[in-house]
C-alpha atoms as a PDB file:
ATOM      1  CA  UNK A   1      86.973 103.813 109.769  1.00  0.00           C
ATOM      2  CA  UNK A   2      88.749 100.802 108.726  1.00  0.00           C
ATOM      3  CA  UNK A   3      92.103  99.519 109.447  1.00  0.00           C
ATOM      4  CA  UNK A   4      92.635  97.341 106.832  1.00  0.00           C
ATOM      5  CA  UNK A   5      94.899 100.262 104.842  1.00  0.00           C
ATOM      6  CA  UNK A   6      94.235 103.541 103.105  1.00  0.00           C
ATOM      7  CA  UNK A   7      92.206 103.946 100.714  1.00  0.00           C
ATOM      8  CA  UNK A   8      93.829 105.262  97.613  1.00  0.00           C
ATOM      9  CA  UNK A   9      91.673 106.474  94.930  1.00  0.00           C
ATOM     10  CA  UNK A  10      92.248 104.656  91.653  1.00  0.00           C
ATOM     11  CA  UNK A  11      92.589 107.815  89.136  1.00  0.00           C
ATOM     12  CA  UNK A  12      95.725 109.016  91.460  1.00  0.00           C
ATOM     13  CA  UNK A  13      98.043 105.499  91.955  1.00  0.00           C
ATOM     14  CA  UNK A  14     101.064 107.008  89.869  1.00  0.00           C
ATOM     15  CA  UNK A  15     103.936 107.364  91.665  1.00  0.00           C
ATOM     16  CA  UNK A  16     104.883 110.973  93.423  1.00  0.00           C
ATOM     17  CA  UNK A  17     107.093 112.776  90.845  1.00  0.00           C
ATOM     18  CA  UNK A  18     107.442 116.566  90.758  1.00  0.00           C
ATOM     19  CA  UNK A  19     105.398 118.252  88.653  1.00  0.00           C
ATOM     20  CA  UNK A  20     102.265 115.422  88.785  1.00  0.00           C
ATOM     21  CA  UNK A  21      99.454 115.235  90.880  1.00  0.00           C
ATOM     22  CA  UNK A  22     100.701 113.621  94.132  1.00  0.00           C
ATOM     23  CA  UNK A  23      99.106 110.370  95.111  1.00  0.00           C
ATOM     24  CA  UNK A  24      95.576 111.248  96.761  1.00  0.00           C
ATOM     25  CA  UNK A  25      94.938 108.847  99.934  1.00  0.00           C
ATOM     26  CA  UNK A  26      93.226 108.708 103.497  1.00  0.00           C
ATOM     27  CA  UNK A  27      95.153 106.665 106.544  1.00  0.00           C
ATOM     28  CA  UNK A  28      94.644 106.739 110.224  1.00  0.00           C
ATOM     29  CA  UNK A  29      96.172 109.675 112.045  1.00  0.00           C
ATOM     30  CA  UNK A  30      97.594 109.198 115.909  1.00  0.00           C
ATOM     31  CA  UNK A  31      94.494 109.271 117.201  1.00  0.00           C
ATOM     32  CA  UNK A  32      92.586 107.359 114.580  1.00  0.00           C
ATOM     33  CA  UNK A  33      90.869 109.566 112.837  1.00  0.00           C
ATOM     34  CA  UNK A  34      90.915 109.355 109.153  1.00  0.00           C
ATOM     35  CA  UNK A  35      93.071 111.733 107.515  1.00  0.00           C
ATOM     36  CA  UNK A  36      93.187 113.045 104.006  1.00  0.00           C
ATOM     37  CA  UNK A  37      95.855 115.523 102.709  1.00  0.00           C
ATOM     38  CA  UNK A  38      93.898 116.758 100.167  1.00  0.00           C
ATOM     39  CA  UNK A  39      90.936 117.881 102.583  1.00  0.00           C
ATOM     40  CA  UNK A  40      93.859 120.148 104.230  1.00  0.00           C
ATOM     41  CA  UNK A  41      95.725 121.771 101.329  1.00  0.00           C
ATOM     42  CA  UNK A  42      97.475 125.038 103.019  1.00  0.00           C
ATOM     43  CA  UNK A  43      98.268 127.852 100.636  1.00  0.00           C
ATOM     44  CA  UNK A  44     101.521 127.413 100.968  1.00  0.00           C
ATOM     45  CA  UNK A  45     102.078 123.908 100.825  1.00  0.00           C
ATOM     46  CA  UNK A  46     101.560 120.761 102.425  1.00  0.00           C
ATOM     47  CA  UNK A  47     105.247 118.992 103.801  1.00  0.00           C
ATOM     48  CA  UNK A  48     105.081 114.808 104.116  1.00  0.00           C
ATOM     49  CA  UNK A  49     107.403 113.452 105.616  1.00  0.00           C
ATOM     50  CA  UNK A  50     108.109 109.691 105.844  1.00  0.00           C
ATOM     51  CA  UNK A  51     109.830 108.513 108.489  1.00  0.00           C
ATOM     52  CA  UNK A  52     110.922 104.975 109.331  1.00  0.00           C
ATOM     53  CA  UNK A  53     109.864 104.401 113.331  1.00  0.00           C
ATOM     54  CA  UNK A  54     109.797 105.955 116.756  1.00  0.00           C
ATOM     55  CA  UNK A  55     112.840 103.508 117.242  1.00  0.00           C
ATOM     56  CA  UNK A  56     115.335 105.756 114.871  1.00  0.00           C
ATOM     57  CA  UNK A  57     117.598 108.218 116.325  1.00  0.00           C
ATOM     58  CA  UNK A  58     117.610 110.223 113.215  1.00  0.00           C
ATOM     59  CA  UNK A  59     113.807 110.226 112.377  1.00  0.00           C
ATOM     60  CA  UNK A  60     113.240 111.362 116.180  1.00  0.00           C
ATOM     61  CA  UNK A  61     116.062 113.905 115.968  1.00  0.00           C
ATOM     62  CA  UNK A  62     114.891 115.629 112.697  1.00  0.00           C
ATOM     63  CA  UNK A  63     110.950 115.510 114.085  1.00  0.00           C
ATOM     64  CA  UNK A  64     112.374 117.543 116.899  1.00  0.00           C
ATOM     65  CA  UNK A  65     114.447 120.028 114.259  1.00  0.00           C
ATOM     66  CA  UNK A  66     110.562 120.121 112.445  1.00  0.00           C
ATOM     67  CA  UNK A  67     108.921 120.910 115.228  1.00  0.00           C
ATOM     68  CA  UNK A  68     111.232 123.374 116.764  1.00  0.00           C
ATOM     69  CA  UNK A  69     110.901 125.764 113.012  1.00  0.00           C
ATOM     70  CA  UNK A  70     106.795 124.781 113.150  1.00  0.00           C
ATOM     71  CA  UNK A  71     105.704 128.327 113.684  1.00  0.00           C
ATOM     72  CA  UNK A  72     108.315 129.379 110.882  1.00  0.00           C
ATOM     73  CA  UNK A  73     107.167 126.591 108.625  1.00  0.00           C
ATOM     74  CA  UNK A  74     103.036 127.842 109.578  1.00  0.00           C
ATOM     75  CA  UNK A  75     104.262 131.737 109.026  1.00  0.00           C
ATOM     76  CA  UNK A  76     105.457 130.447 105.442  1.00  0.00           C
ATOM     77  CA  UNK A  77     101.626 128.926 104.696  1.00  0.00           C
ATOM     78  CA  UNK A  78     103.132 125.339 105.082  1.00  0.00           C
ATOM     79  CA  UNK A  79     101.916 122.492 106.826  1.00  0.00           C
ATOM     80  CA  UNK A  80     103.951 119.609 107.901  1.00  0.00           C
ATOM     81  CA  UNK A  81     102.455 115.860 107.851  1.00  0.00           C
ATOM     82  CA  UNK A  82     104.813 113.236 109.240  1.00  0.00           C
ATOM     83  CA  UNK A  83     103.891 109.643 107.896  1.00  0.00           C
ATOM     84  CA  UNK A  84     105.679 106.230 109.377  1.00  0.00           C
ATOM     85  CA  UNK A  85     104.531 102.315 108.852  1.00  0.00           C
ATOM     86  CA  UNK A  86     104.260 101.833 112.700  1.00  0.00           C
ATOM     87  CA  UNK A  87     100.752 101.668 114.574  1.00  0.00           C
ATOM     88  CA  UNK A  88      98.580 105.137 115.581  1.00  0.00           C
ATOM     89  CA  UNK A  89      99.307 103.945 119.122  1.00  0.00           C
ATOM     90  CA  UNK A  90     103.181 104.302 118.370  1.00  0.00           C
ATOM     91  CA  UNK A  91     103.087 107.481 116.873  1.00  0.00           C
ATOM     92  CA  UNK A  92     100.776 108.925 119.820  1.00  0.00           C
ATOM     93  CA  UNK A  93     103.394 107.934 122.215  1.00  0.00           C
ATOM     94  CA  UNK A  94     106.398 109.386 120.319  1.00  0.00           C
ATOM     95  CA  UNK A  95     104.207 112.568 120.132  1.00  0.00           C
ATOM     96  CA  UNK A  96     103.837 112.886 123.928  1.00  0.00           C
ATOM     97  CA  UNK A  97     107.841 111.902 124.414  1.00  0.00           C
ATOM     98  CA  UNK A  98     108.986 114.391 122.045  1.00  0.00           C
ATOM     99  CA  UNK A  99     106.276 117.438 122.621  1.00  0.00           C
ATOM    100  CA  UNK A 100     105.004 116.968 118.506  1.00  0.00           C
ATOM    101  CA  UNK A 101     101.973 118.964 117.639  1.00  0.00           C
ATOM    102  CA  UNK A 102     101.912 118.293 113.885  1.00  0.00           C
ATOM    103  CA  UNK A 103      99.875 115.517 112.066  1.00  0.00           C
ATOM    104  CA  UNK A 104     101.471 112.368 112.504  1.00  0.00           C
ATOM    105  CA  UNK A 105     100.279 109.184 110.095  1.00  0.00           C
ATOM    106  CA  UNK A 106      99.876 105.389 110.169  1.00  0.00           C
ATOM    107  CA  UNK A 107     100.566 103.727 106.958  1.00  0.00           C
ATOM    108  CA  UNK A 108     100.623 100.161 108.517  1.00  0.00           C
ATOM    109  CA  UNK A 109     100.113  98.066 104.954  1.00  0.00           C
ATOM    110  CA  UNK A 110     102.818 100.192 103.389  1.00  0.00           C
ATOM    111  CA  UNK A 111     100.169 100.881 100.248  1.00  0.00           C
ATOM    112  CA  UNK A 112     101.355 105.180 100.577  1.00  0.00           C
ATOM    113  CA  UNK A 113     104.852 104.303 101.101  1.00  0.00           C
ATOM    114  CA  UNK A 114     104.813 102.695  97.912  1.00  0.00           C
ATOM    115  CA  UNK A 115     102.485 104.859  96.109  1.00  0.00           C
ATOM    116  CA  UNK A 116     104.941 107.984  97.458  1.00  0.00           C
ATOM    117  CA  UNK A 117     108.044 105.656  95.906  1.00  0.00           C
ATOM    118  CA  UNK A 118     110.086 105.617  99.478  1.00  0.00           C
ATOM    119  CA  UNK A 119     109.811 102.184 100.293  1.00  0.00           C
ATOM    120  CA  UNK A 120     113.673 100.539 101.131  1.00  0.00           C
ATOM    121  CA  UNK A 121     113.698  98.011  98.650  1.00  0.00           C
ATOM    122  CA  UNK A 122     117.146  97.332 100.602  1.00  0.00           C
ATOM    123  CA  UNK A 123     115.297  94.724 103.177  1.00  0.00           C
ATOM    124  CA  UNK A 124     113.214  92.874 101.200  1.00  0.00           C
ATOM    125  CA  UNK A 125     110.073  92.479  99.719  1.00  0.00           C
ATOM    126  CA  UNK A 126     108.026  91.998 103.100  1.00  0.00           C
ATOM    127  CA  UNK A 127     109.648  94.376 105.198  1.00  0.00           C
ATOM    128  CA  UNK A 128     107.493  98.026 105.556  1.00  0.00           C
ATOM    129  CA  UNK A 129     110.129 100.691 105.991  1.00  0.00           C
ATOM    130  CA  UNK A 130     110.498 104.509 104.339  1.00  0.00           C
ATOM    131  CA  UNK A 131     113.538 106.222 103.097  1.00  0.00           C
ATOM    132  CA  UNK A 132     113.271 108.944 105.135  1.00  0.00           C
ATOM    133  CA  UNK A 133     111.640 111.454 102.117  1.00  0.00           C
ATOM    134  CA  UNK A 134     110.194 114.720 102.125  1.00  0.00           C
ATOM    135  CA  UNK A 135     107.514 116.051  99.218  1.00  0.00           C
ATOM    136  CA  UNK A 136     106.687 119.264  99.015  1.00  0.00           C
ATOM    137  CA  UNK A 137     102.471 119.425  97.778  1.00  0.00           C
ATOM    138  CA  UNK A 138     101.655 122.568  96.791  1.00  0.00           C
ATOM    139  CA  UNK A 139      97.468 124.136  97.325  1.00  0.00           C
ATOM    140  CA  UNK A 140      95.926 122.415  94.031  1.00  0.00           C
ATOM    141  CA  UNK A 141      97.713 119.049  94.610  1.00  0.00           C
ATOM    142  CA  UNK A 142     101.159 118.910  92.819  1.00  0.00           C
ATOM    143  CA  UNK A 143     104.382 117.709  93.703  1.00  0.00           C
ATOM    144  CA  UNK A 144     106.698 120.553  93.887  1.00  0.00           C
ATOM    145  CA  UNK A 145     109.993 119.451  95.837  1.00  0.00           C
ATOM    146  CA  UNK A 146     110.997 115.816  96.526  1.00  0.00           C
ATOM    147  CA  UNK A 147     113.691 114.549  98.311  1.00  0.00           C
ATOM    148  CA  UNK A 148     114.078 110.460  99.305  1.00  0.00           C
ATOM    149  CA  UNK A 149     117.295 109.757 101.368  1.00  0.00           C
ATOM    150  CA  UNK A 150     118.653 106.651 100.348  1.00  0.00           C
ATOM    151  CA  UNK A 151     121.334 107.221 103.640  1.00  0.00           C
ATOM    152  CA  UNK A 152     118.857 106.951 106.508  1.00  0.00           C
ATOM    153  CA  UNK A 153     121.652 109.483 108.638  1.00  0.00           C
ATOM    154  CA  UNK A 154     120.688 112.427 106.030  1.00  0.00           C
ATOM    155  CA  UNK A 155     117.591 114.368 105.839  1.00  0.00           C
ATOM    156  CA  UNK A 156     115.976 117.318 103.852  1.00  0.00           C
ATOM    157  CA  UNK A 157     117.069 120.744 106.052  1.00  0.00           C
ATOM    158  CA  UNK A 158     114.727 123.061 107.143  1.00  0.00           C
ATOM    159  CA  UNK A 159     116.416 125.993 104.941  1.00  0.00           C
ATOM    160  CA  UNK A 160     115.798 123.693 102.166  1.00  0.00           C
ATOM    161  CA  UNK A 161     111.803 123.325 103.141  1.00  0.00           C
ATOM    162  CA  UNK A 162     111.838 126.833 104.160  1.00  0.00           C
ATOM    163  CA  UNK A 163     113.818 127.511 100.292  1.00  0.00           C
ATOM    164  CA  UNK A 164     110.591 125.386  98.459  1.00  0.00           C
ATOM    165  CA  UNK A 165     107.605 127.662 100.207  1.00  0.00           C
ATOM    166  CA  UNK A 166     109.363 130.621  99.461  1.00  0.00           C
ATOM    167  CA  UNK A 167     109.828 129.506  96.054  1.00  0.00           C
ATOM    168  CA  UNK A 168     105.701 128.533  95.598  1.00  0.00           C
ATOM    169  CA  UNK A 169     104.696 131.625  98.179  1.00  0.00           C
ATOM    170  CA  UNK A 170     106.236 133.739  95.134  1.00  0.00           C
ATOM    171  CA  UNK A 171     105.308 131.591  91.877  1.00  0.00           C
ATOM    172  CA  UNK A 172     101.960 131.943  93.478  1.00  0.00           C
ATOM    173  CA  UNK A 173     101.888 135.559  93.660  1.00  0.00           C
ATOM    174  CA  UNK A 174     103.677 136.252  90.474  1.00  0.00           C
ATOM    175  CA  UNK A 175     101.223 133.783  88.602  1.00  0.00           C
ATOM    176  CA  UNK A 176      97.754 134.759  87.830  1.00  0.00           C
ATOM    177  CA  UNK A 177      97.496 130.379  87.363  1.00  0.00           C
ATOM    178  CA  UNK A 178      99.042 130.326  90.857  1.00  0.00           C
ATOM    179  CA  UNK A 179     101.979 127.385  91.039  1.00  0.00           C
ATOM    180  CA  UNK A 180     100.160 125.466  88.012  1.00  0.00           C
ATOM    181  CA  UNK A 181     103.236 127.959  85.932  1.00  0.00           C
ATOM    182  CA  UNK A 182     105.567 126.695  88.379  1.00  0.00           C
ATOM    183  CA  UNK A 183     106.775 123.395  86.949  1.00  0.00           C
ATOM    184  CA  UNK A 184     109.611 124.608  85.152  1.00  0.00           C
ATOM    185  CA  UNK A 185     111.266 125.091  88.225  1.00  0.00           C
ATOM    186  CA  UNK A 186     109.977 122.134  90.284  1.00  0.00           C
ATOM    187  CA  UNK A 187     112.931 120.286  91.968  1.00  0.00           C
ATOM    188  CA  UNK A 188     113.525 116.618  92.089  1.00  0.00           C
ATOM    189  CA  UNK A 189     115.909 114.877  94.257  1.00  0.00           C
ATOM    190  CA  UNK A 190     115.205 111.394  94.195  1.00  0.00           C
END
């Protein structure tokens, strides 16, 4: 695999916005395997969430609150996919420290930061660093719930993760389409 930054097909560079396609790309996981969200589509949905380092109290804290409502998030048919700028070896670490058994990303160039739309503009145009943001993808690709955190204290809840599956779990079963009839109701919080 190379290193050199994901690889982002050219028919899906639009920026994540609820309702769209979400940006289709494949980056190095902890261990450095090459990862691709849309080769792991759960029925319920798939959770990203960009984070800005191992070094944030926040980001750390709120993996933890993830990872301690995992098995509630998996009962729900959700899947949660943390994504941060820093290095696979980074992320591996953190992992151990904090006991994290989800998928954990490596977007060192920034190129899904910026395709997601959560890059801090704040520091300058060099500097690789997420609003801490969570999108909700739903099983045939679509953004269904975002939420970018301008205030890097505040963070999407869990209820409010938990809220979004329930929300697809029963668009999906009232919808013969599935959530394609679900757009009506997407929510935005950017």
């Amino acid at each position: 695999m190379s290193t050199d930054g994901p690889t982002i097909p050219a028919t899906r560079l639009e920026s994540a916005r609820v309702g769209l396609p979400a940006p289709d790309f494949v980056i190095p996981d902890i261990a450095g395997n090459s990862f691709r969200p849309f080769d792991a589509l759960p029925v319920g949905g798939l959770i990203l969430v960009f984070y800005r380092g191992h070094w944030c109290p926040y980001c750390r804290r709120y993996l933890c609150k993830l990872q301690a409502n995992l098995k509630r998030i998996e009962e729900a048919g959700g899947r949660v996919v943390a994504i941060s700028p820093e290095p696979p070896s980074a992320g591996a670490a953190m992992a151990r420290e904090l006991g994290l058994t989800f998928t954990i990303l490596s977007d060192t160039g920034g190129q899904v930061i910026d395709h997601f739309g959560t890059r801090n503009g704040f520091l300058g145009g060099s500097s690789v660093l997420p609003h801490p943001s969570v999108f909700v993808i739903d099983n045939q690709g679509v953004v269904r719930f975002r939420s970018i955190d301008r205030n890097y204290k505040k963070r999407t809840t869990i209820r409010t993760i938990m809220g979004v599956l329930a929300t697809l779990a029963v668009t999906a079963q009232a919808s013969p389409a599935g959530v394609q009839g679900m757009a009506a109701t997407a929510m935005d919080f950017a």
